[in-house]
C-alpha atoms as a PDB file:
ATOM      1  CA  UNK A   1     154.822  70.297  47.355  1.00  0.00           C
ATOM      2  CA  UNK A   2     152.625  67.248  46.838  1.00  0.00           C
ATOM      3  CA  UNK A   3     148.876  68.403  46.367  1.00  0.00           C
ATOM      4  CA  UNK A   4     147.764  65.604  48.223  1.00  0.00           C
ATOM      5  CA  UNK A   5     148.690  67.407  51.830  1.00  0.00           C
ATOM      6  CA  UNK A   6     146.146  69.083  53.135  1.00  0.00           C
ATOM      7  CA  UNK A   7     147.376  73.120  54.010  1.00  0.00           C
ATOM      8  CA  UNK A   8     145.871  74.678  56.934  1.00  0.00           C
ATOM      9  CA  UNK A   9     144.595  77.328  54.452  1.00  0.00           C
ATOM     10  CA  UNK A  10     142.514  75.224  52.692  1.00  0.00           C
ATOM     11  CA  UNK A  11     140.864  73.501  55.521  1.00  0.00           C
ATOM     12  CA  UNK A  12     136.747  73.467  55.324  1.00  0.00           C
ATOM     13  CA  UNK A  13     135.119  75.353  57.621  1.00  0.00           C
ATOM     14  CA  UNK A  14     133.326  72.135  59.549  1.00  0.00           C
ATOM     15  CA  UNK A  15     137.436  71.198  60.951  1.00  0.00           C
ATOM     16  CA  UNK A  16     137.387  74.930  62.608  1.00  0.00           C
ATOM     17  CA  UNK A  17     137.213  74.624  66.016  1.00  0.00           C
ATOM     18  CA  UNK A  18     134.694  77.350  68.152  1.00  0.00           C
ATOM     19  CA  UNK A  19     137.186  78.553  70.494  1.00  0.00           C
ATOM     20  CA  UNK A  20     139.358  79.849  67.344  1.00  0.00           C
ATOM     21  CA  UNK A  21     136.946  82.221  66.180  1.00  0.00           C
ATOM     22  CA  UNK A  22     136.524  85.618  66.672  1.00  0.00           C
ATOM     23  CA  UNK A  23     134.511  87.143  69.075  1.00  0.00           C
ATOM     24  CA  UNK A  24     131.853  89.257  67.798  1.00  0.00           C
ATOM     25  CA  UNK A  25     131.358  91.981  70.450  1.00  0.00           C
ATOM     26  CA  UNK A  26     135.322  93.089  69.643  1.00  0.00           C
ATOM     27  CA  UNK A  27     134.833  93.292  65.619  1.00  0.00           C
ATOM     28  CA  UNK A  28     133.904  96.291  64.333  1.00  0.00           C
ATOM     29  CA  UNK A  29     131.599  96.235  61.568  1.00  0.00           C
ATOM     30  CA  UNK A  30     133.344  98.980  59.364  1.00  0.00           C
ATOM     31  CA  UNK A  31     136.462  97.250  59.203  1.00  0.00           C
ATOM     32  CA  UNK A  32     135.595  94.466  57.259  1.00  0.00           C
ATOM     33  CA  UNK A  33     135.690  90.926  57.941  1.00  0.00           C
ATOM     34  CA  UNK A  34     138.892  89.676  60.192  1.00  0.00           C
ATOM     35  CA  UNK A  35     142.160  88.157  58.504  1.00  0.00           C
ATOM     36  CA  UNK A  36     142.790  84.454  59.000  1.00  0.00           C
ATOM     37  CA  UNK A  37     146.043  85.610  60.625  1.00  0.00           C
ATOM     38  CA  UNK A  38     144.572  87.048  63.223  1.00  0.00           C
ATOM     39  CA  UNK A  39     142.577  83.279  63.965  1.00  0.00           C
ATOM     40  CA  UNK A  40     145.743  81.409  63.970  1.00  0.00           C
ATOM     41  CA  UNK A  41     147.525  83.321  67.110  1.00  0.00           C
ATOM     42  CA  UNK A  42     149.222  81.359  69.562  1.00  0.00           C
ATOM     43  CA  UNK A  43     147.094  80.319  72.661  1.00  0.00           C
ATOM     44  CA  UNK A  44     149.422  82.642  75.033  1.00  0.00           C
ATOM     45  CA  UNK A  45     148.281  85.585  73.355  1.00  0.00           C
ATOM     46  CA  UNK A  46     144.838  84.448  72.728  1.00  0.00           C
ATOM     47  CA  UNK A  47     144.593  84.122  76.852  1.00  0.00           C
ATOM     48  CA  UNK A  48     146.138  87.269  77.769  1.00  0.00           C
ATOM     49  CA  UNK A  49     144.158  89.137  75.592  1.00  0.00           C
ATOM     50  CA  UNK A  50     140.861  87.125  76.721  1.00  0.00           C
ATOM     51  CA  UNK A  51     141.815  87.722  80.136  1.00  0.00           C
ATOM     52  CA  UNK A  52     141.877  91.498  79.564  1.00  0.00           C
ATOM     53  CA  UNK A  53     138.486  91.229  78.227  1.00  0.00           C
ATOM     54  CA  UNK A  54     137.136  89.423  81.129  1.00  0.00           C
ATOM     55  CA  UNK A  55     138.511  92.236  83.617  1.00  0.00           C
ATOM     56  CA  UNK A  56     136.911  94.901  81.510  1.00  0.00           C
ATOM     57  CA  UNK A  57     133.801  92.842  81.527  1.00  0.00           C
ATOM     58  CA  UNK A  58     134.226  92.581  85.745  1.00  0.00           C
ATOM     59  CA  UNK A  59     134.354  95.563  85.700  1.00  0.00           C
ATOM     60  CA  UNK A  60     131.936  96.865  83.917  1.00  0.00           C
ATOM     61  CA  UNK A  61     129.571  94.281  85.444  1.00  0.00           C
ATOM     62  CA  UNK A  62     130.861  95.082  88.965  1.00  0.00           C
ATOM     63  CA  UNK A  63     129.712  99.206  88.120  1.00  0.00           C
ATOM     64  CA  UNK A  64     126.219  97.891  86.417  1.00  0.00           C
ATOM     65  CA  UNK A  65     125.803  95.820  89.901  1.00  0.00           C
ATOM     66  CA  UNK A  66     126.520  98.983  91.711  1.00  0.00           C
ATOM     67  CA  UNK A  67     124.331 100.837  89.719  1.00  0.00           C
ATOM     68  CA  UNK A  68     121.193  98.214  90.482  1.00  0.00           C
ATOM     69  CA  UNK A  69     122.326  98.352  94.184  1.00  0.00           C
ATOM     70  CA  UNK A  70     121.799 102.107  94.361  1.00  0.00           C
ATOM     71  CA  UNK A  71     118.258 101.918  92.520  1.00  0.00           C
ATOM     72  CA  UNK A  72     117.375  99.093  94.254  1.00  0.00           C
ATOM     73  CA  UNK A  73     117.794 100.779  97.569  1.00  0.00           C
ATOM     74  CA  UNK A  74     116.568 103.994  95.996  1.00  0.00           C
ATOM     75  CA  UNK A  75     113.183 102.377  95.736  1.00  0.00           C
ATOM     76  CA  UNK A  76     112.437 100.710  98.911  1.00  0.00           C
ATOM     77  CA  UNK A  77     113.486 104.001 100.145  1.00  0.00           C
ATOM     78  CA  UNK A  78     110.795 105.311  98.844  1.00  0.00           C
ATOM     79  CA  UNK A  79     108.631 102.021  99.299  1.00  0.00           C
ATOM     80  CA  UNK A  80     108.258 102.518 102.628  1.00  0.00           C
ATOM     81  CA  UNK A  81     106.038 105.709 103.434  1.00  0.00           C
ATOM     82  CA  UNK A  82     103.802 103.941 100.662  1.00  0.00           C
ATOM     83  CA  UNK A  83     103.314 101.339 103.064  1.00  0.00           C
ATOM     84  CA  UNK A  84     103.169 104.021 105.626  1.00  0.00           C
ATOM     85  CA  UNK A  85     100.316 105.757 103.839  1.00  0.00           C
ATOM     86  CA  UNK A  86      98.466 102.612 102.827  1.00  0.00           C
ATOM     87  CA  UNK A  87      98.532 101.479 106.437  1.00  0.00           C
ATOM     88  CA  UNK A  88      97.224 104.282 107.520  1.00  0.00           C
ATOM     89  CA  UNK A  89      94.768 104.932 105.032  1.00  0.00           C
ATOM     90  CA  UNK A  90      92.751 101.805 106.339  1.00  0.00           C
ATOM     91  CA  UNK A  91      92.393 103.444 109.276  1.00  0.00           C
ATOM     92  CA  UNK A  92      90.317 106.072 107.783  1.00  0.00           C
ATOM     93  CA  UNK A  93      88.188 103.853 105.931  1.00  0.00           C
ATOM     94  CA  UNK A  94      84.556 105.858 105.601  1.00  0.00           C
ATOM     95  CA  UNK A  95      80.773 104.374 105.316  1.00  0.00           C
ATOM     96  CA  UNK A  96      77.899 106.940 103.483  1.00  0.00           C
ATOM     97  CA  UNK A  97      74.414 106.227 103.945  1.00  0.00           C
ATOM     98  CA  UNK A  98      72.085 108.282 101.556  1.00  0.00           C
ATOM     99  CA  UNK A  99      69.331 109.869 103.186  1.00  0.00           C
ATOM    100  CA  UNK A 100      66.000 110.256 101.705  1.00  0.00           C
ATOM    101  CA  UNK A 101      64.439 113.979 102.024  1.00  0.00           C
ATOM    102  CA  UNK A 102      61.489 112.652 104.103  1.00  0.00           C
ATOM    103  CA  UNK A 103      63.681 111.706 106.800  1.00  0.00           C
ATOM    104  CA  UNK A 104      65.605 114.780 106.965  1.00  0.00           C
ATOM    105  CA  UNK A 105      63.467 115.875 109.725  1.00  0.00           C
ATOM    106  CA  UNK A 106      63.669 112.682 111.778  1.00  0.00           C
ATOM    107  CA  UNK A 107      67.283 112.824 111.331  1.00  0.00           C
ATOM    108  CA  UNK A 108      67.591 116.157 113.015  1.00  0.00           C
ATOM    109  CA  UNK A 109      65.535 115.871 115.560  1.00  0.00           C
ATOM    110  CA  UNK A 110      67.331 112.051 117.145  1.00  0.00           C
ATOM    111  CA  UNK A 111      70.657 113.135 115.525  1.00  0.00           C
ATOM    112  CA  UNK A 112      71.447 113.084 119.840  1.00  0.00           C
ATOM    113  CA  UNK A 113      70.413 109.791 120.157  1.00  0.00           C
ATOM    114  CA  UNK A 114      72.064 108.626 116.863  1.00  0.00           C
ATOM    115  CA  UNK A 115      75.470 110.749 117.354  1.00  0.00           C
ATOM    116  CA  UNK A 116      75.948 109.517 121.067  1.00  0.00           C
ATOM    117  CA  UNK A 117      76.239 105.592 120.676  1.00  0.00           C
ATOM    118  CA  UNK A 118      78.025 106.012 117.733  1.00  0.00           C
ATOM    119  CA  UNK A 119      81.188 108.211 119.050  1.00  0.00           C
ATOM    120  CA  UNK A 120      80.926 106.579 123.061  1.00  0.00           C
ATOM    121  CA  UNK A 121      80.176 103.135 122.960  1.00  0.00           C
ATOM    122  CA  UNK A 122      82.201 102.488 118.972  1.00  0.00           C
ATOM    123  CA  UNK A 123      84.482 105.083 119.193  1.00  0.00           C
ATOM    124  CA  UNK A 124      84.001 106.498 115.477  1.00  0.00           C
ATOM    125  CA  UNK A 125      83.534 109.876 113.810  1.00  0.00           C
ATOM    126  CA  UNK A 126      80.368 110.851 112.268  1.00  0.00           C
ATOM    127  CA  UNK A 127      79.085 113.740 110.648  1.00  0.00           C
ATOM    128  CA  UNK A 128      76.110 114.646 107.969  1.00  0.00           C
ATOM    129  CA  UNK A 129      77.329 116.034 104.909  1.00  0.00           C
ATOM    130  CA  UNK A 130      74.860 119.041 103.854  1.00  0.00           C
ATOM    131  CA  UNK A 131      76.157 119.282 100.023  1.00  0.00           C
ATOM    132  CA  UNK A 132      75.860 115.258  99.188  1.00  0.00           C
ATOM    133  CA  UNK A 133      73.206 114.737 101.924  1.00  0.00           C
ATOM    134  CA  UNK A 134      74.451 111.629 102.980  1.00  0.00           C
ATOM    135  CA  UNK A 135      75.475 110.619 106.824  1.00  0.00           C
ATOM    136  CA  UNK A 136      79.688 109.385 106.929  1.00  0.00           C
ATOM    137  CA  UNK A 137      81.496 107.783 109.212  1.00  0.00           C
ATOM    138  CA  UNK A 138      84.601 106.578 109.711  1.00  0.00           C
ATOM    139  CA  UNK A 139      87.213 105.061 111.979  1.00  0.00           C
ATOM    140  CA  UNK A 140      88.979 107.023 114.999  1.00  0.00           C
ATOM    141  CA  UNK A 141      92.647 106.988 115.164  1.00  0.00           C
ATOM    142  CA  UNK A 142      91.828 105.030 118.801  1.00  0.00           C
ATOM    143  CA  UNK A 143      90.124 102.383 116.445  1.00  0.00           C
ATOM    144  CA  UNK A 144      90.779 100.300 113.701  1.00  0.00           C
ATOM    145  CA  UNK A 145      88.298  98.108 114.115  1.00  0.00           C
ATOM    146  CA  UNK A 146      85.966  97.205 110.908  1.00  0.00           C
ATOM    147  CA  UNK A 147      83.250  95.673 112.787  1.00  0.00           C
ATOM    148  CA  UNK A 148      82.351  98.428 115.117  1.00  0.00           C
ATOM    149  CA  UNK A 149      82.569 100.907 111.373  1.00  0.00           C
ATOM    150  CA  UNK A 150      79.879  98.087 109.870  1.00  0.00           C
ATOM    151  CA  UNK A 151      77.422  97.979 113.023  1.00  0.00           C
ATOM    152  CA  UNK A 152      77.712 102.081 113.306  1.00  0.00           C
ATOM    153  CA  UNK A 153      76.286 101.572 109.325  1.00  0.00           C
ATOM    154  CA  UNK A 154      73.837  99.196 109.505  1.00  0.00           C
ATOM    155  CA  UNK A 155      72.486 101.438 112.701  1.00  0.00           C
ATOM    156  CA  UNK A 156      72.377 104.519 110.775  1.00  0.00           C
ATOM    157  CA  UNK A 157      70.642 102.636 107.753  1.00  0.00           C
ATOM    158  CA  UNK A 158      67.854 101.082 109.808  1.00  0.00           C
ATOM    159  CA  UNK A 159      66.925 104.646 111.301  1.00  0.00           C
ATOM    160  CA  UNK A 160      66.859 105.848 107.508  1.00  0.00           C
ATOM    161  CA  UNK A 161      64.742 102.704 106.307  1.00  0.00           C
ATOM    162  CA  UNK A 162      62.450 103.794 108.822  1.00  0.00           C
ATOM    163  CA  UNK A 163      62.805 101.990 111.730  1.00  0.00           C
ATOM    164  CA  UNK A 164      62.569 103.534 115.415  1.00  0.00           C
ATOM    165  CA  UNK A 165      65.933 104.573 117.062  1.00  0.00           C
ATOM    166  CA  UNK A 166      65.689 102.443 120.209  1.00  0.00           C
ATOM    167  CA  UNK A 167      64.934  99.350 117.317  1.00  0.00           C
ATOM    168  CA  UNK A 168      67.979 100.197 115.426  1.00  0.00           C
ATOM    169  CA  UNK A 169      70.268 100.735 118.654  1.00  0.00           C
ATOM    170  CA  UNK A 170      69.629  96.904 118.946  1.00  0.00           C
ATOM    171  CA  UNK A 171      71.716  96.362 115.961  1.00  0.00           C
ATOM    172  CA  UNK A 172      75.188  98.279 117.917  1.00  0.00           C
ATOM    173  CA  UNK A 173      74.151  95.976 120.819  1.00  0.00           C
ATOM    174  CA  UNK A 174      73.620  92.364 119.587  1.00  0.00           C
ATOM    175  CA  UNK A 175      75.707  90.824 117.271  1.00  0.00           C
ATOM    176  CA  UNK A 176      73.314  88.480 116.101  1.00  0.00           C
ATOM    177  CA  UNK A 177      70.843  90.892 114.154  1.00  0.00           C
ATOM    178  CA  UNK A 178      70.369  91.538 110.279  1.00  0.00           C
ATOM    179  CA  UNK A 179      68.569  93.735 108.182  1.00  0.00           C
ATOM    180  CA  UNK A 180      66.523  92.291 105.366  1.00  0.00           C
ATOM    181  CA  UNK A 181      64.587  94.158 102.286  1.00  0.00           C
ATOM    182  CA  UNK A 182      62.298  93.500  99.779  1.00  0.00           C
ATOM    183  CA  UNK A 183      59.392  94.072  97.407  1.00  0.00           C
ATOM    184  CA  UNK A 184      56.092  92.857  97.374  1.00  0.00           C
ATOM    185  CA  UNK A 185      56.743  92.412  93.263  1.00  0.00           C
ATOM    186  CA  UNK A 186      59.314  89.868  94.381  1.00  0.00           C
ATOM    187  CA  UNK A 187      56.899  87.414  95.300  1.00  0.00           C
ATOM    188  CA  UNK A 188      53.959  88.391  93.236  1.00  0.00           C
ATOM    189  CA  UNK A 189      53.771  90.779  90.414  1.00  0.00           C
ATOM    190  CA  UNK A 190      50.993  93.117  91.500  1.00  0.00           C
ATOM    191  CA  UNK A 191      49.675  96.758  90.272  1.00  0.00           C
ATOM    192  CA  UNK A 192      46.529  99.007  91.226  1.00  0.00           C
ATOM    193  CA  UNK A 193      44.396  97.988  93.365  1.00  0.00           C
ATOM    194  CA  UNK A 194      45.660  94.454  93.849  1.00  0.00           C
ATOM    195  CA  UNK A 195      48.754  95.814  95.463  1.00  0.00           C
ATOM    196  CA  UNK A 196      46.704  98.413  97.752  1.00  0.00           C
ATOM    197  CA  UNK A 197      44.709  95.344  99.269  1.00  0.00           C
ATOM    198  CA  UNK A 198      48.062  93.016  98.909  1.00  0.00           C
ATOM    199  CA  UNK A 199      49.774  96.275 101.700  1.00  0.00           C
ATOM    200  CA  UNK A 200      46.518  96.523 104.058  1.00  0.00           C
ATOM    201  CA  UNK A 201      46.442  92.499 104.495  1.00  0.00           C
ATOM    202  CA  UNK A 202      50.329  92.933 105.774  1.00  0.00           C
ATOM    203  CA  UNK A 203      49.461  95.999 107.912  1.00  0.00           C
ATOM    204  CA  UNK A 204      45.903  95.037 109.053  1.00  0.00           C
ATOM    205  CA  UNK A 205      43.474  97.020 111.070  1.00  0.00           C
ATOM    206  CA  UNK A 206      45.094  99.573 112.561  1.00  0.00           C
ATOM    207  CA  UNK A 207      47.831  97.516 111.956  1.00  0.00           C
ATOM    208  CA  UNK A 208      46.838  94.839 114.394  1.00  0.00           C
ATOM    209  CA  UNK A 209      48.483  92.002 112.074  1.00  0.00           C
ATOM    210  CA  UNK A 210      52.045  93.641 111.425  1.00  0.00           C
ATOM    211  CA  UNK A 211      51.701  93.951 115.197  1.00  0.00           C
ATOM    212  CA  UNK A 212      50.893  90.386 115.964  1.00  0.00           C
ATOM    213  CA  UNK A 213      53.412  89.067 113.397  1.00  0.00           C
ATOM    214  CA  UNK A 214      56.510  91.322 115.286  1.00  0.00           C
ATOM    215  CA  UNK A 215      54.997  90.192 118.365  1.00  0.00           C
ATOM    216  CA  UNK A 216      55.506  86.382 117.612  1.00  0.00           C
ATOM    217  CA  UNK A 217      58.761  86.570 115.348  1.00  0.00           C
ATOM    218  CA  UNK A 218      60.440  89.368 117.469  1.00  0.00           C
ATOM    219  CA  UNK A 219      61.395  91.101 114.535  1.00  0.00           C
ATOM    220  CA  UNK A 220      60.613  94.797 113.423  1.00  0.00           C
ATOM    221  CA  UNK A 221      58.681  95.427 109.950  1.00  0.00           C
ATOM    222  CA  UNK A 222      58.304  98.508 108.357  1.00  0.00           C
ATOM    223  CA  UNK A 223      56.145  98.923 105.408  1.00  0.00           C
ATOM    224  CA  UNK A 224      57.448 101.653 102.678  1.00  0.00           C
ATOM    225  CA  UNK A 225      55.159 101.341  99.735  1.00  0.00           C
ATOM    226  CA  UNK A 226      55.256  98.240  98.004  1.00  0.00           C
ATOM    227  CA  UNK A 227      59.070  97.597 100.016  1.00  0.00           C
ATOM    228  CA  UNK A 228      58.660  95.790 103.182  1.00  0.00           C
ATOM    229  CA  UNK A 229      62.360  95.834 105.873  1.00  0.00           C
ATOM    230  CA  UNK A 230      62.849  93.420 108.659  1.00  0.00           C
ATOM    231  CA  UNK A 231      64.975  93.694 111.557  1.00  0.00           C
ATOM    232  CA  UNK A 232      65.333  90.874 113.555  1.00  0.00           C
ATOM    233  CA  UNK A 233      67.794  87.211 113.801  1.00  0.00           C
ATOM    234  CA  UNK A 234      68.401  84.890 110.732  1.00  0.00           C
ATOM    235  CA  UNK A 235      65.716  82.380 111.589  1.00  0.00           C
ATOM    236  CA  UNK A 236      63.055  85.269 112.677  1.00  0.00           C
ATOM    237  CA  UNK A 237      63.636  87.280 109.654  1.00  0.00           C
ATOM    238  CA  UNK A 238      63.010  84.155 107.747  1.00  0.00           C
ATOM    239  CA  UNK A 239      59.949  83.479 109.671  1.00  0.00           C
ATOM    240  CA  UNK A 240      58.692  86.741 109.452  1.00  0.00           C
ATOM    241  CA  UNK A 241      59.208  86.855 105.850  1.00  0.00           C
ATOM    242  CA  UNK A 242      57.017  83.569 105.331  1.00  0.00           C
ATOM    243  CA  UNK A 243      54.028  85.108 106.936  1.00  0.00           C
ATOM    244  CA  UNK A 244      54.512  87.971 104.660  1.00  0.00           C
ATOM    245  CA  UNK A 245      54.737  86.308 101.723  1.00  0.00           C
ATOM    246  CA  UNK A 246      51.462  84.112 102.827  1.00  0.00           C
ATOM    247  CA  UNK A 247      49.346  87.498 103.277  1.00  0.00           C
ATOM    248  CA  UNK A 248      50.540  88.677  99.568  1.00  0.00           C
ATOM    249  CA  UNK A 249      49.343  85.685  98.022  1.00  0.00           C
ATOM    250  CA  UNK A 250      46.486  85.996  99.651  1.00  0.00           C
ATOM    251  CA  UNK A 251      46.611  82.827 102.018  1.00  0.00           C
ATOM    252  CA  UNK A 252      44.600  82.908 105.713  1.00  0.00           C
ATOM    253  CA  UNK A 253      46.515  81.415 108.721  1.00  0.00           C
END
C-alpha cells in the first residue's frame, strides 16, 4: 500500500465531522472511552438508534411537562384563598389612637357623643382597648371605604389633643378640614420664664386673644404646654399659625 494515501484511521481530528461523534449523555464513564468502530456506523443505524433516543427523550419530557402541569395547578389552587384572605383582610384594616391618662375622664364621659357618629353616620366599629389604652377602629363588613376609617381617626385624635367634641365632629362633616401641631421651640428656642410669657401672649387675658384670633381665622387652638393644635382649612390654619408665630417672637399687631 503506498504511504502516501491517506487511511481513514489516521485522519486528524480537525477532518471529524460533529455529527459523527458520540453523544455524551449515552457514554458511561466506567467503560472507558468509545471505540472508533462504534463512530464509523452506517447512517441507517446511526438514525434509528437516534430516533429511539428522541422518543425516550419525548417521553420523558412529555412526563416532566405533566409533572409541572400538576404543580402548576397545585399552586394556584392554593393561590386563590390567599387572594381571598388578602382581600378580605383590607377590609379589616384598624386605626389606634393613644390616649393620654388626663383625658381618660373626658373620654368616658362623651364616649356617647364620640361612639354615635362614628358607627351611624361612617358605619365603622370602635371600641377602647383597656390593656393598651388606646381607642381602635376599623372598617364594617358594610364598608370598605378608607376615607370614612381616616375621618373616624382624625375625629377621635382631635377630641384626645384636646379639642371640644362638637369642634372635632366638624372634621366627620367637612371634608375640607385639617389638623395641624406644633411647638413653640419650633419657631423660637425658649426656656423658663421666656416661654411662660411667650404661652400667656398666645392665650391673653382670660384668653381674650386666642379668642379673637379663632374668631377671625375660624379655626380652633388649643394650647398644651409649650404645643399649640389647630383645627381649621389649609389657608386658616396657615393664617392662624402666622399670628401665632408673631405673638412668640414677641411682635404687636
Amino acid at each position: 500500500m503506498d504511504s502516501s494515501e491517506p487511511q481513514t484511521g489516521d485522519l486528524p481530528i480537525e477532518m471529524i465531522d460533529d455529527d459523527d461523534m458520540p453523544e455524551l449523555i449515552e457514554t458511561d464513564p466506567s467503560k472507558g472511552l468509545p471505540s472508533l468502530i462504534e463512530q464509523n456506523l452506517p447512517k441507517a443505524n446511526e438514525a434509528a438508534v437516534e430516533f429511539t433516543q428522541v422518543g425516550k427523550r419525548k417521553r420523558r419530557s412529555e412526563g416532566k411537562r405533566n409533572a409541572v402541569e400538576d404543580v402548576e395547578m397545585a399552586d394556584g389552587e392554593s393561590a386563590e384563598p390567599i387572594r381571598e384572605k388578602r382581600a378580605r383582610g383590607t377590609k379589616a384594616e384598624v386605626r389606634k389612637i393613644a390616649v393620654p391618662p388626663h383625658r381618660y375622664s373626658p373620654l368616658k364621659d362623651n364616649w356617647v357623643k364620640i361612639f354615635t357618629p362614628i358607627v351611624k353616620q361612617l358605619h365603622l366599629q370602635i371600641r377602647f382597648n383597656l390593656k393598651s389604652r388606646n381607642v381602635e377602629i376599623r372598617n364594617s363588613p358594610d364598608s370598605d371605604d378608607l376615607t370614612n376609617l381616616q375621618k373616624a381617626a382624625d375625629f377621635v385624635r382631635a377630641f384626645v389633643l384636646g379639642f371640644d367634641v362638637d369642634d372635632a365632629l366638624a372634621l366627620v362633616r367637612l371634608d375640607h378640614l385639617f389638623l395641624e401641631s406644633f411647638e413653640i421651640n419650633d419657631v423660637k428656642p425658649l426656656k423658663g420664664d421666656h416661654l411662660s410669657r411667650a404661652i400667656g401672649r398666645i392665650a391673653g387675658k382670660d384668653g381674650r386673644t386666642k379668642f379673637t384670633i379663632e374668631n377671625i381665622t375660624k379655626t380652633r387652638i388649643v394650647l398644651a404646654d409649650s404645643k399649640i393644635h389647630l383645627l381649621g382649612a389649609y389657608q386658616n390654619i396657615k393664617i392662624a399659625r402666622n399670628a401665632i408665630s408673631s405673638l412668640i417672637m414677641g411682635k404687636c399687631f
